[in-house]
C-alpha atoms as a PDB file:
ATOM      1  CA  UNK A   1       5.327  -4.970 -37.007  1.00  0.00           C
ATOM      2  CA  UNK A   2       6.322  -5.377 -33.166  1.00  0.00           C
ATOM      3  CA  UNK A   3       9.892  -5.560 -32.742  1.00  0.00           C
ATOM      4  CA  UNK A   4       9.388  -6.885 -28.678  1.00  0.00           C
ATOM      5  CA  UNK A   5      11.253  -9.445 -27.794  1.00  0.00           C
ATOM      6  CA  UNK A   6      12.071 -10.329 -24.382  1.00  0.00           C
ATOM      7  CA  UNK A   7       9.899  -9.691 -20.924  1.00  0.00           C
ATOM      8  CA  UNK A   8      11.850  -9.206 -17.716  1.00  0.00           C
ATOM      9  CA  UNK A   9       9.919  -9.633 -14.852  1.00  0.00           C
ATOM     10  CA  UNK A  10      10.772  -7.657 -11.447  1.00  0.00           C
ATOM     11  CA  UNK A  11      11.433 -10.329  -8.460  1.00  0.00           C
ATOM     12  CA  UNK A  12       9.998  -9.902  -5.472  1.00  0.00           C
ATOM     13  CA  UNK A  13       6.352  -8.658  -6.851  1.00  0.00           C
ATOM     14  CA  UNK A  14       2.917  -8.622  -6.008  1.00  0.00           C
ATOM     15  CA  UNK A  15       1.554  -9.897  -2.760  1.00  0.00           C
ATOM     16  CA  UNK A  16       3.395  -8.519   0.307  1.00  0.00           C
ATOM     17  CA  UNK A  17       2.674 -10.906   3.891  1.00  0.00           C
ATOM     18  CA  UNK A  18       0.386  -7.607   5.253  1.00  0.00           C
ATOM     19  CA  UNK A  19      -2.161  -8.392   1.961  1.00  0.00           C
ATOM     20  CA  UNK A  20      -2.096 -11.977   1.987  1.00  0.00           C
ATOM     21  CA  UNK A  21      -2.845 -11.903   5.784  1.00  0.00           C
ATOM     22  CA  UNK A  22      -5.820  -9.487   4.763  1.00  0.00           C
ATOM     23  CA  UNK A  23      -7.202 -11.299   2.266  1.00  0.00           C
ATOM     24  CA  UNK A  24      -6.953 -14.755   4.434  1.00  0.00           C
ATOM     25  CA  UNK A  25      -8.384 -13.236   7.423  1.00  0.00           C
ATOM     26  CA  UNK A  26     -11.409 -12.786   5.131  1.00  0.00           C
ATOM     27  CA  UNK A  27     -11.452 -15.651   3.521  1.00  0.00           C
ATOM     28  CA  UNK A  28     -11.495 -17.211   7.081  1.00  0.00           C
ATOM     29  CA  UNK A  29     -14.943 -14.951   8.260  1.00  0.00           C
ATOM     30  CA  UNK A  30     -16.793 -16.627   5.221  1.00  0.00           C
ATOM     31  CA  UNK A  31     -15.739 -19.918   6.995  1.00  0.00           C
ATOM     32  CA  UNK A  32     -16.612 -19.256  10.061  1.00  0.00           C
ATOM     33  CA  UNK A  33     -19.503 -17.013   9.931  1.00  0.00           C
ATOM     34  CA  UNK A  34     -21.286 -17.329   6.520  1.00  0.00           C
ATOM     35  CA  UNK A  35     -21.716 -14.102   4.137  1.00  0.00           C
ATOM     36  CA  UNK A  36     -22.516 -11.400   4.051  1.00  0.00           C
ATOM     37  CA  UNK A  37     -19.260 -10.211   5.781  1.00  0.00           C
ATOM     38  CA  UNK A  38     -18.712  -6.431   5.407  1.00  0.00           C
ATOM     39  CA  UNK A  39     -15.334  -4.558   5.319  1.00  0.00           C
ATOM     40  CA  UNK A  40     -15.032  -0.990   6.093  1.00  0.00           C
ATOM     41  CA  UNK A  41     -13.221   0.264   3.035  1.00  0.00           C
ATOM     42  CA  UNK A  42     -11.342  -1.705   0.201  1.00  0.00           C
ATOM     43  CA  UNK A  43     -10.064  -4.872   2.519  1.00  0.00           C
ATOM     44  CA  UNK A  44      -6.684  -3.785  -0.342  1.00  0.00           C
ATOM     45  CA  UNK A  45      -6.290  -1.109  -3.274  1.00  0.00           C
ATOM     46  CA  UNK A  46      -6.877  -3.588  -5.815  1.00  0.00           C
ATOM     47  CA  UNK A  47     -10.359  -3.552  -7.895  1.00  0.00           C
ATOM     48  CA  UNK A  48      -9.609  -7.244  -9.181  1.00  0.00           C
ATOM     49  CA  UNK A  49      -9.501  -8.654  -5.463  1.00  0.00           C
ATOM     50  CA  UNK A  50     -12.227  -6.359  -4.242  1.00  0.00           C
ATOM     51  CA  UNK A  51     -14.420  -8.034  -7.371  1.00  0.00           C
ATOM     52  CA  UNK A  52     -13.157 -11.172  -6.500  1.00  0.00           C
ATOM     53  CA  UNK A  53     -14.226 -10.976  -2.875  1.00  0.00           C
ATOM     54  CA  UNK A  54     -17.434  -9.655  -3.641  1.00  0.00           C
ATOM     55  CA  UNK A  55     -18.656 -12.379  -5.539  1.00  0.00           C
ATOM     56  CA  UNK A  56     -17.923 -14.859  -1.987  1.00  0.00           C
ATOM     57  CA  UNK A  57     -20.736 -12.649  -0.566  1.00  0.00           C
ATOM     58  CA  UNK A  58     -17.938  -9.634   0.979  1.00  0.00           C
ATOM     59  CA  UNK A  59     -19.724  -6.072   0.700  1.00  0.00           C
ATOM     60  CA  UNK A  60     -17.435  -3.395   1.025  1.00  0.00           C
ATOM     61  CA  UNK A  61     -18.707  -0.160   2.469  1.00  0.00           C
ATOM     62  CA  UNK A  62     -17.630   3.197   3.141  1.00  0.00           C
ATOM     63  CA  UNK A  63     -19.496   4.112   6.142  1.00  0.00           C
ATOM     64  CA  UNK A  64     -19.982   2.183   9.361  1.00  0.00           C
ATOM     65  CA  UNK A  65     -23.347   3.260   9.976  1.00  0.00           C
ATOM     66  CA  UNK A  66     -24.757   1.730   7.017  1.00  0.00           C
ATOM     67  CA  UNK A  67     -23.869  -1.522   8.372  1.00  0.00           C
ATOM     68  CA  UNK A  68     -26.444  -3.688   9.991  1.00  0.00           C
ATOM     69  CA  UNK A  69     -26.456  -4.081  13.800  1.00  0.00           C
ATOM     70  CA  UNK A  70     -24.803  -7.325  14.783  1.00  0.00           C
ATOM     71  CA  UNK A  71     -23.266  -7.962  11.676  1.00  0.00           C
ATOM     72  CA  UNK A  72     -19.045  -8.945  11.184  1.00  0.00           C
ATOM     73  CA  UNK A  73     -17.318  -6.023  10.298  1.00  0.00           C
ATOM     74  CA  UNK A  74     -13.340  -6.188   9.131  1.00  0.00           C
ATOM     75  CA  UNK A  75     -11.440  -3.220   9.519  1.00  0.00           C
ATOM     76  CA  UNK A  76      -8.666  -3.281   6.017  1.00  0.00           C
ATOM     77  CA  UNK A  77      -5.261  -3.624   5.750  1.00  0.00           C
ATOM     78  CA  UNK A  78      -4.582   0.103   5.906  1.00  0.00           C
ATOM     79  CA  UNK A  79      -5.617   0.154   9.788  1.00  0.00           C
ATOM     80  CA  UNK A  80      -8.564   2.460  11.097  1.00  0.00           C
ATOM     81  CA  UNK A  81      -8.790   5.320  13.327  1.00  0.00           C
ATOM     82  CA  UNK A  82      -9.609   4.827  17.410  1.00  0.00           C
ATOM     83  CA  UNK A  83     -13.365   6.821  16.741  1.00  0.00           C
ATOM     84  CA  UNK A  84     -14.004   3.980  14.076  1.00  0.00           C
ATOM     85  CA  UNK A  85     -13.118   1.074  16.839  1.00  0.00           C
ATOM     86  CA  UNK A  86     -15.095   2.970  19.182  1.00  0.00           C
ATOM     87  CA  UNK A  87     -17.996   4.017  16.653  1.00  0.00           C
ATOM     88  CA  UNK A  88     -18.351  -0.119  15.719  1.00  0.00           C
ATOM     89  CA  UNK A  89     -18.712  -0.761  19.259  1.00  0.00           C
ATOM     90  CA  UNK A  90     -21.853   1.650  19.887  1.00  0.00           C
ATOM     91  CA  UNK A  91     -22.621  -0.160  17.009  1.00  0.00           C
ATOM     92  CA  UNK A  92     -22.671  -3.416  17.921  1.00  0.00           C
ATOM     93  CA  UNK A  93     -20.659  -4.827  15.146  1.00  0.00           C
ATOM     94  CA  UNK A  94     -18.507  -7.982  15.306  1.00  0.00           C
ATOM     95  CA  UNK A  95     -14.827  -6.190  14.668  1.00  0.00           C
ATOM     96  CA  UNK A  96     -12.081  -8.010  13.061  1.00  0.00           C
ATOM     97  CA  UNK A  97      -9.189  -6.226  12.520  1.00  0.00           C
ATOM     98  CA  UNK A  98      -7.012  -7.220   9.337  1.00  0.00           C
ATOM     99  CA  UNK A  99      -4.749  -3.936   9.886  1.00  0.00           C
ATOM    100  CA  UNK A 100      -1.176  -5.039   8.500  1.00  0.00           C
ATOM    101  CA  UNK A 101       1.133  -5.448  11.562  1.00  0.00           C
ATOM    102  CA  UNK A 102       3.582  -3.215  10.488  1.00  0.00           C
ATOM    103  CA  UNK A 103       0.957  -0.737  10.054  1.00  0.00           C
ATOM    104  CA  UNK A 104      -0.101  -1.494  13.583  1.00  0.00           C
ATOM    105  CA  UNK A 105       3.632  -0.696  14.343  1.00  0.00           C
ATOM    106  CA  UNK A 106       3.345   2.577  12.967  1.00  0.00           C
ATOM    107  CA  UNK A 107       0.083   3.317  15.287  1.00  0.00           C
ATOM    108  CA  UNK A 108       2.195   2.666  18.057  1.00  0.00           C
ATOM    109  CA  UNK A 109       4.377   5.032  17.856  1.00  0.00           C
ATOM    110  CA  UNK A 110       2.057   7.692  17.266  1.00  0.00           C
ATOM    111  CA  UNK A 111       0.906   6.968  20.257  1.00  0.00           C
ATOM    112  CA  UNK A 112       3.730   6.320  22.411  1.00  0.00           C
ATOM    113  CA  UNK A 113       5.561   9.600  21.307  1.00  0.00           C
ATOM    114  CA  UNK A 114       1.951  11.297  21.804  1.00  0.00           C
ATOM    115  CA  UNK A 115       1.880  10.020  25.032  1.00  0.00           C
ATOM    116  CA  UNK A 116       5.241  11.822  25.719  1.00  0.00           C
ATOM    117  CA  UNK A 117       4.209  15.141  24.719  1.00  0.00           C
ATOM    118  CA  UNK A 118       5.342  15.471  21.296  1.00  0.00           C
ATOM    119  CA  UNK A 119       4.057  16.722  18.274  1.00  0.00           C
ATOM    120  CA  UNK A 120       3.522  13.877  15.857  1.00  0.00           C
ATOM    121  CA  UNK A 121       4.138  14.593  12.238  1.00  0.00           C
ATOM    122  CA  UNK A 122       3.157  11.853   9.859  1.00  0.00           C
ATOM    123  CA  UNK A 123       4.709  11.675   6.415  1.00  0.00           C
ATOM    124  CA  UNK A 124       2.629  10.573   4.082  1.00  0.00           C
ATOM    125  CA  UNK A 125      -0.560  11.489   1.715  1.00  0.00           C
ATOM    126  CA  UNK A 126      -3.470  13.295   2.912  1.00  0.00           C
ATOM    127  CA  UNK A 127      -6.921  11.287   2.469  1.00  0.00           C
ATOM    128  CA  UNK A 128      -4.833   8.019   2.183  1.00  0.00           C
ATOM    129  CA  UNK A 129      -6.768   5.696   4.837  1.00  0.00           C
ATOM    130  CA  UNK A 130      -3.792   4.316   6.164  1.00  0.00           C
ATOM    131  CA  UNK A 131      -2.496   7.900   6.934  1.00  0.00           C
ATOM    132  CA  UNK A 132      -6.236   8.935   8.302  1.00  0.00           C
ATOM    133  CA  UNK A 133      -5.795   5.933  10.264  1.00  0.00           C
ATOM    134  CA  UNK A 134      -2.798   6.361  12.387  1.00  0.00           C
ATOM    135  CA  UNK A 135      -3.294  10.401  12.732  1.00  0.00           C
ATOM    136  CA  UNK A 136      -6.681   9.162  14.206  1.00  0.00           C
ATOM    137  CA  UNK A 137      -4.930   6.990  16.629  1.00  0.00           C
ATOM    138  CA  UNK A 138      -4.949  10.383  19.399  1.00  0.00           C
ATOM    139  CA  UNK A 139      -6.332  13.889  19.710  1.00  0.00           C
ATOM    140  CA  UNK A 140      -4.282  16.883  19.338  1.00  0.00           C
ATOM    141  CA  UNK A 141      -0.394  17.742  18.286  1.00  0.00           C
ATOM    142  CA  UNK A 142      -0.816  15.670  15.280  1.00  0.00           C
ATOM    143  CA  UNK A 143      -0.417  17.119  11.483  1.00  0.00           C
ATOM    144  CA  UNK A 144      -0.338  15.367   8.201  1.00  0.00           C
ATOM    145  CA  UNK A 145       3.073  16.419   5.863  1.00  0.00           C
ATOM    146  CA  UNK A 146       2.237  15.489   2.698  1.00  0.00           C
ATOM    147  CA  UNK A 147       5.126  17.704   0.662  1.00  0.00           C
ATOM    148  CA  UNK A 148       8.184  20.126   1.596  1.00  0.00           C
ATOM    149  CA  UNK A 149       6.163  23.015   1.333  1.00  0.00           C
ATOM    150  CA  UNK A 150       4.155  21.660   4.524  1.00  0.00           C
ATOM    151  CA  UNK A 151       7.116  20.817   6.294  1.00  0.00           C
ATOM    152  CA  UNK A 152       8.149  24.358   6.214  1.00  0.00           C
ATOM    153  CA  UNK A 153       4.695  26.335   7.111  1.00  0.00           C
ATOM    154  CA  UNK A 154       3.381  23.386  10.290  1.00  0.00           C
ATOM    155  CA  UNK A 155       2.973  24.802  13.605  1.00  0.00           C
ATOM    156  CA  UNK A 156       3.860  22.991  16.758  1.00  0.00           C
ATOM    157  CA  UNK A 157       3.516  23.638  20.524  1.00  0.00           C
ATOM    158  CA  UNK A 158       7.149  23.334  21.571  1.00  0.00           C
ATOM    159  CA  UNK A 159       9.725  22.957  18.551  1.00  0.00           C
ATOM    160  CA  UNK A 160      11.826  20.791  20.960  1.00  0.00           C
ATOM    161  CA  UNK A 161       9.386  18.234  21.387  1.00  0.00           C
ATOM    162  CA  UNK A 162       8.206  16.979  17.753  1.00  0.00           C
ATOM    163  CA  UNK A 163       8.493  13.454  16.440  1.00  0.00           C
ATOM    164  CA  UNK A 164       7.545  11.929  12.821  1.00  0.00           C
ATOM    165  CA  UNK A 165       6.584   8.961  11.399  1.00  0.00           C
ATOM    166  CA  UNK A 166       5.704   7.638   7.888  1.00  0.00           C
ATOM    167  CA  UNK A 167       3.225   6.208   5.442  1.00  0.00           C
ATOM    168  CA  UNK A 168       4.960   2.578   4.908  1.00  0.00           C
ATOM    169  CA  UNK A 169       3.900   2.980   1.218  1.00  0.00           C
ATOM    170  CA  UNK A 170       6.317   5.560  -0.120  1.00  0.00           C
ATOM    171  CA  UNK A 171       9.395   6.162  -1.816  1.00  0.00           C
ATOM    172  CA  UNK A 172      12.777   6.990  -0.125  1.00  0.00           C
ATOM    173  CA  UNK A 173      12.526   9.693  -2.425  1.00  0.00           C
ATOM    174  CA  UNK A 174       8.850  10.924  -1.163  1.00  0.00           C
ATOM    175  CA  UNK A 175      10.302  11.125   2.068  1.00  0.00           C
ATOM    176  CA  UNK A 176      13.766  12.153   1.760  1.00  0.00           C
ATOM    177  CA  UNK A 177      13.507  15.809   1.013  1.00  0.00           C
ATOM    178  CA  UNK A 178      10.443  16.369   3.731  1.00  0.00           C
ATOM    179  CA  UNK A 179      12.733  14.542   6.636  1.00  0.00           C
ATOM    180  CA  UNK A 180      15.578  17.381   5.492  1.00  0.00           C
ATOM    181  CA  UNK A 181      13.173  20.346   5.507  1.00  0.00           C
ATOM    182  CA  UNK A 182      11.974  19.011   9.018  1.00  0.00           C
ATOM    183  CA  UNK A 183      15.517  18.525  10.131  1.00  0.00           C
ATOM    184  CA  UNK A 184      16.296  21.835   9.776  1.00  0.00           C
ATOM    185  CA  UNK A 185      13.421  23.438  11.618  1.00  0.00           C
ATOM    186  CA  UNK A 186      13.867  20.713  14.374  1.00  0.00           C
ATOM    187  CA  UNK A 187      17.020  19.885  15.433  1.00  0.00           C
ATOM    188  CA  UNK A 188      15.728  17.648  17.388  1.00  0.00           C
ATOM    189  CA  UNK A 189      13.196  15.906  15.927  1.00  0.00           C
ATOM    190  CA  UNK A 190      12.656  12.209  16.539  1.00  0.00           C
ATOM    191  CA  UNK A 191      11.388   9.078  14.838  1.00  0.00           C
ATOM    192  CA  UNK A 192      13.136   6.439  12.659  1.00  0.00           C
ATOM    193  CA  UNK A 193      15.001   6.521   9.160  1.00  0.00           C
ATOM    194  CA  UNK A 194      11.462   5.802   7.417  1.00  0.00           C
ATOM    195  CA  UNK A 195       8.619   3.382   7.983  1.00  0.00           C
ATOM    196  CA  UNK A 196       8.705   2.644   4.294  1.00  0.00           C
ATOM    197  CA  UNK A 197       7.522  -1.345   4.771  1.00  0.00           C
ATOM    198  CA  UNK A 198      10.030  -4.434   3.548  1.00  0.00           C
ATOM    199  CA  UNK A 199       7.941  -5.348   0.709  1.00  0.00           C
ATOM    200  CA  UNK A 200       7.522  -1.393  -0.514  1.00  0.00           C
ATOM    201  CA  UNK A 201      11.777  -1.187  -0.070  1.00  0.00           C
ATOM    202  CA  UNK A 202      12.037  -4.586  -1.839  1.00  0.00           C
ATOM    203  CA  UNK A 203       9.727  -3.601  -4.653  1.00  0.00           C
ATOM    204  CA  UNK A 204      11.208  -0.244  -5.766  1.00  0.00           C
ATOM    205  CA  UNK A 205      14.746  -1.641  -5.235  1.00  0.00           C
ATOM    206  CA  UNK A 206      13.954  -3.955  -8.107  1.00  0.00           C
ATOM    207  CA  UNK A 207      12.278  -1.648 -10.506  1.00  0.00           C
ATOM    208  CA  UNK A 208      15.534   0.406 -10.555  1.00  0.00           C
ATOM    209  CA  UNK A 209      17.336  -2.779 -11.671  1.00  0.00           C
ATOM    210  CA  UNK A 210      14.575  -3.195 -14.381  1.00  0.00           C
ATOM    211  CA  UNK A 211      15.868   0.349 -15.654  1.00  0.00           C
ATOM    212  CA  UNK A 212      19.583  -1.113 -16.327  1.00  0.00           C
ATOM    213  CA  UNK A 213      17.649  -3.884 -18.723  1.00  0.00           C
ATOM    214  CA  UNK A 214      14.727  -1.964 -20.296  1.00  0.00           C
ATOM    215  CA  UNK A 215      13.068   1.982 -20.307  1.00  0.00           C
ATOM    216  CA  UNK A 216       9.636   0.652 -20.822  1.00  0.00           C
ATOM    217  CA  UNK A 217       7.612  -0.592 -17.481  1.00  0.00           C
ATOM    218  CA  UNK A 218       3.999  -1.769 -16.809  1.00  0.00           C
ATOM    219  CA  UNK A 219       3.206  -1.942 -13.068  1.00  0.00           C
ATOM    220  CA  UNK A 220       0.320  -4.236 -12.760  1.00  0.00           C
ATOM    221  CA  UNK A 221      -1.574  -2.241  -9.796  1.00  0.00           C
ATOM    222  CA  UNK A 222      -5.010  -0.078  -9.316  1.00  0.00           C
ATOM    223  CA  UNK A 223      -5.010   3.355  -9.331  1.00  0.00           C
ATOM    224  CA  UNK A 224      -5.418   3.342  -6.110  1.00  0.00           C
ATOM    225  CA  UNK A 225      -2.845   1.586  -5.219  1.00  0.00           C
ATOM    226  CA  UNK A 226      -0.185   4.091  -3.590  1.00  0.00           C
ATOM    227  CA  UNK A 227       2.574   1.191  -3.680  1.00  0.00           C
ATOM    228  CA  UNK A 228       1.472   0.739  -7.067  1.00  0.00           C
ATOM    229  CA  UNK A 229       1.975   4.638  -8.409  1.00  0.00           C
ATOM    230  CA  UNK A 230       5.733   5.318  -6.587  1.00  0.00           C
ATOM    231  CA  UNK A 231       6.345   1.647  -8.542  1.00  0.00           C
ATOM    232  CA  UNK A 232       5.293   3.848 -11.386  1.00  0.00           C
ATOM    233  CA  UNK A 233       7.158   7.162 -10.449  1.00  0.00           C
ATOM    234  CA  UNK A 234      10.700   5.072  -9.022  1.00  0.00           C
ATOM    235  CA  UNK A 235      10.940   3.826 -12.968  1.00  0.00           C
ATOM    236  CA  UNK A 236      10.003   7.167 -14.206  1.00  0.00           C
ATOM    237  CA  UNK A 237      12.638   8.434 -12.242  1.00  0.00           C
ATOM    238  CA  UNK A 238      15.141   5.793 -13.282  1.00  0.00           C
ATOM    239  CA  UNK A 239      14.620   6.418 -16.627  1.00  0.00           C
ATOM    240  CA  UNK A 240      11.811   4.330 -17.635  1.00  0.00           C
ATOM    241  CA  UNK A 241       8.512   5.285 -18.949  1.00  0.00           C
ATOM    242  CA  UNK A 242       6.004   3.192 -16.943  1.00  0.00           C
ATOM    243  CA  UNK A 243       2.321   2.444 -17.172  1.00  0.00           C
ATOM    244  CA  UNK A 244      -0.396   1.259 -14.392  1.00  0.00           C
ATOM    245  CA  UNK A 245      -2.531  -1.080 -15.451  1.00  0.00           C
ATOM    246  CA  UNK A 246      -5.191  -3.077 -13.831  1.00  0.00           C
ATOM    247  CA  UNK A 247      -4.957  -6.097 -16.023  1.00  0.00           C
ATOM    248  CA  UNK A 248      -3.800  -6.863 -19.475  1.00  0.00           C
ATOM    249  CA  UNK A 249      -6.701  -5.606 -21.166  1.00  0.00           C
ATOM    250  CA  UNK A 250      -5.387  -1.622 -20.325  1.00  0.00           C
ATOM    251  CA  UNK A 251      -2.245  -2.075 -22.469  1.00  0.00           C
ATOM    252  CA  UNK A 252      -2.097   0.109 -25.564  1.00  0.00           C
ATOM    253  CA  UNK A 253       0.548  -1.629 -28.265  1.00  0.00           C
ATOM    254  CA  UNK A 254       1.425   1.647 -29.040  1.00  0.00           C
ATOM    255  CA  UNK A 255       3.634   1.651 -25.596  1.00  0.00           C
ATOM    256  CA  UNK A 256       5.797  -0.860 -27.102  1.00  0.00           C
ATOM    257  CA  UNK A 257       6.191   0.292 -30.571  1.00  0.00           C
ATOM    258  CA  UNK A 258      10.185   0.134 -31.478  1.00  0.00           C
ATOM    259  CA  UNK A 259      10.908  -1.543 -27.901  1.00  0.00           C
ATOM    260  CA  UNK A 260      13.009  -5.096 -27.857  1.00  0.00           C
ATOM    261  CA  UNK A 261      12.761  -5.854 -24.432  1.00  0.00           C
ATOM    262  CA  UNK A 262       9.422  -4.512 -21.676  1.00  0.00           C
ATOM    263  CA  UNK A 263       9.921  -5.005 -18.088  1.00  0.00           C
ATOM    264  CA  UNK A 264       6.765  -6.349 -15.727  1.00  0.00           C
ATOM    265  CA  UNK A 265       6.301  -5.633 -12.060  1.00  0.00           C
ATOM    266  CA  UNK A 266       3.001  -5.551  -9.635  1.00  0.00           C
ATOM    267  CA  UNK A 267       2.224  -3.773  -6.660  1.00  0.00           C
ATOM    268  CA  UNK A 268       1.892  -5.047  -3.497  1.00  0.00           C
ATOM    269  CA  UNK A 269      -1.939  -5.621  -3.956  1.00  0.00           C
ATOM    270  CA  UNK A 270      -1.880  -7.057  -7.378  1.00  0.00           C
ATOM    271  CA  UNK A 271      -2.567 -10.888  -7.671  1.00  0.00           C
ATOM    272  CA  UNK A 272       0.177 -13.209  -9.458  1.00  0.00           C
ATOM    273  CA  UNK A 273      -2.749 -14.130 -12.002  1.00  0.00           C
ATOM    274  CA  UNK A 274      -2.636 -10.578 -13.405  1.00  0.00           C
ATOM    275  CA  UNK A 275       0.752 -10.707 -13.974  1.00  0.00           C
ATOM    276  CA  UNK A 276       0.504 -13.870 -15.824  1.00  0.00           C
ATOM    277  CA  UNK A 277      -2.485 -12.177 -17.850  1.00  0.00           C
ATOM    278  CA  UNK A 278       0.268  -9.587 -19.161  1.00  0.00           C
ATOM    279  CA  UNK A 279       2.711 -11.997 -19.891  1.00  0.00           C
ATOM    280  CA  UNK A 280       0.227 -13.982 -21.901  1.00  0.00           C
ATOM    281  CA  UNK A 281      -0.626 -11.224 -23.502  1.00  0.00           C
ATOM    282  CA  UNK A 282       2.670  -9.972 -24.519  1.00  0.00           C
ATOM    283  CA  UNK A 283       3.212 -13.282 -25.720  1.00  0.00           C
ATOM    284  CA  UNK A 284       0.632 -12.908 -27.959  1.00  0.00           C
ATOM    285  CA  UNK A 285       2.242  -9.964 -29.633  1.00  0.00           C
ATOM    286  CA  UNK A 286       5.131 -11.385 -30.064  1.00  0.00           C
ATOM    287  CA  UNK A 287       7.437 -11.370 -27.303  1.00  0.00           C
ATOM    288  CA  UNK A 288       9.326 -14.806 -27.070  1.00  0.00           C
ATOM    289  CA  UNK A 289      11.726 -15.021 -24.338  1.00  0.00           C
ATOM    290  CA  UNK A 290      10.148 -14.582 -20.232  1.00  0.00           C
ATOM    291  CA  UNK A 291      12.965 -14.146 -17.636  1.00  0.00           C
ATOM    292  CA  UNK A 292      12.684 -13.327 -14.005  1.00  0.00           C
ATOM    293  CA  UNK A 293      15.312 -10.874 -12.214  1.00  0.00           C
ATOM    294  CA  UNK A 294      17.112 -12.846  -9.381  1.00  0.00           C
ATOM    295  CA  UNK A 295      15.905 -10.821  -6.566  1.00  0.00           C
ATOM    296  CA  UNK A 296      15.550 -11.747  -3.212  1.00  0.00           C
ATOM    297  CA  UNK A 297      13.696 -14.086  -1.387  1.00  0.00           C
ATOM    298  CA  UNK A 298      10.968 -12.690   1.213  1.00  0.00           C
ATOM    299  CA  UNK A 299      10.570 -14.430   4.533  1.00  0.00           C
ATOM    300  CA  UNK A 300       8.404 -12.783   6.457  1.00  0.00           C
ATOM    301  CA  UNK A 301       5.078 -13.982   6.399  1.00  0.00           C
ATOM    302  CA  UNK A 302       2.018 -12.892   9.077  1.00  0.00           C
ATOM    303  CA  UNK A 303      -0.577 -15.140  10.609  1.00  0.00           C
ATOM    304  CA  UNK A 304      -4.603 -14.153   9.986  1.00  0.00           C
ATOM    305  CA  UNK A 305      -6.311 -11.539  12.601  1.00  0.00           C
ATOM    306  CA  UNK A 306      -8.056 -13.272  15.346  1.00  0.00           C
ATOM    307  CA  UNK A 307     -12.025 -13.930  14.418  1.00  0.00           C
ATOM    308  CA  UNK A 308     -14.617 -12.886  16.918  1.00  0.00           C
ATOM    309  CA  UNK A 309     -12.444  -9.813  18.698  1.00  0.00           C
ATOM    310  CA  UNK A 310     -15.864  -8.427  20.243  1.00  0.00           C
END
């Protein structure tokens, strides 16, 4: 017999401005030019709002080339790499780029402390798009540090001259121990306390308050999802066991045997509907009482990409 009572629900969650601008700027290339519009990649790491988009006539695709001459191409959220802007154009594709603008921040300074003569390091995970992205932003003097181990063994031209950056979907704690390692080998070094993104911060912040109320978690978030797994590995580390789910139907009722109380969260990626799919079904086994963490309100909110770049 379930003994759950009570669901506390992490506040903020979900939808951060860089995803809802993503998925409007989409939304708004139906409008305008009719489906099918194609996105290179996942427009966001979530399978529900990939399905979702899909069946408006969106086709998501992996490689440019299989994309028909002519035809409206959106680059995703996660930002793209300069050969893939200039690879559309020989293509003659109709670009859009929904890149999130503080992505687009982060592509910046790679290139403005490339342009100096540094060696760029970017923190973050190798094979993540958004990381392929910004290294692809110039040629040369720029390495991927994915763990401390890395930080240790990379080779630069002048040890003086080396800048970082970061993935804007870590932890503090992903990054922490790899901005020490570099900080020891480079005095020196430049680049800001982490480019960890608002709604990331916000996110994590709140599952750690979760941990002082419950040790059970489900993060409603794709695999992936990397906002969605350090949601996952912050609670783990606070104290909680956590679970990723896509939806309500991956929940086992075995995670909840003997807990009173399961806190609910959802990545940055996950729609609000999902997380009222849980809570339905939590319901249903027997939970009675829903409350909501305070939290903190988030203001910042992006308008669409411009249609028609090219």
């Amino acid at each position: 017999m379930s003994v759950l009572k009570k669901i506390i629900l992490a506040n903020p969650r979900g939808f951060c401005a860089g995803v809802v601008r993503a998925i409007a700027t989409v939304r708004l290339a139906l409008e305008q030019y009719g489906p099918p519009i194609y996105v290179l990649h996942e427009i966001v790491h979530n399978k529900h709002v990939v399905q979702e988009l899909e069946g408006l006539g969106v086709v998501f695709m992996v490689e440019l080339a299989d994309i028909p001459p002519g035809a409206v191409c959106i680059f995703s959220a996660h930002g793209v790499s300069v050969a893939v802007e200039q690879q559309a154009q020989s293509l003659g594709l109709r670009t859009i780029d929904a890149t999130c603008p503080l992505v687009s921040s982060v592509h910046r300074m790679v290139e403005k402390y490339h342009s100096e003569g540094y060696d760029v390091l970017i923190i973050g995970h190798h094979r993540h798009p958004e990381v392929e992205g910004a290294a692809g932003r110039v040629v040369g003097r720029v390495h991927i540090i994915a763990s401390e181990e890395e930080a240790e063994t990379v080779q630069v031209v002048d040890p003086e001259r080396v800048a970082y950056v970061t993935q804007t979907t870590l932890s503090q704690n992903d990054i922490a121990g790899i901005r020490m390692k570099l900080e020891q080998r480079f005095p020196t070094i430049r680049g800001p306390r982490s480019n960890v993104c608002y709604a990331t911060q916000n996110r994590q912040n709140v599952v750690k308050e979760l941990a002082q109320k419950t040790d059970v978690l489900l993060v409603v978030g794709s695999k992936s999802s990397s906002n969605s797994n350090r949601l996952r590995e912050v609670g783990a580390r606070a104290g909680m066991t956590g679970y990723l789910i896509d939806d309500a139907t991956d929940i086992d009722p075995e995670w909840l045997q003997g807990h009173v109380s399961v806190g609910v969260t959802a990545g940055a990626s996950a729609p609000e509907r999902l997380v009222r799919g849980v809570v339905h079904w939590l319901q249903e086994y027997g939970a009675t009482e829903v409350c909501e963490l305070p939290g903190k309100e988030e203001q910042v909110s992006f308008k669409p990409a411009e249609l028609g770049r090219n």
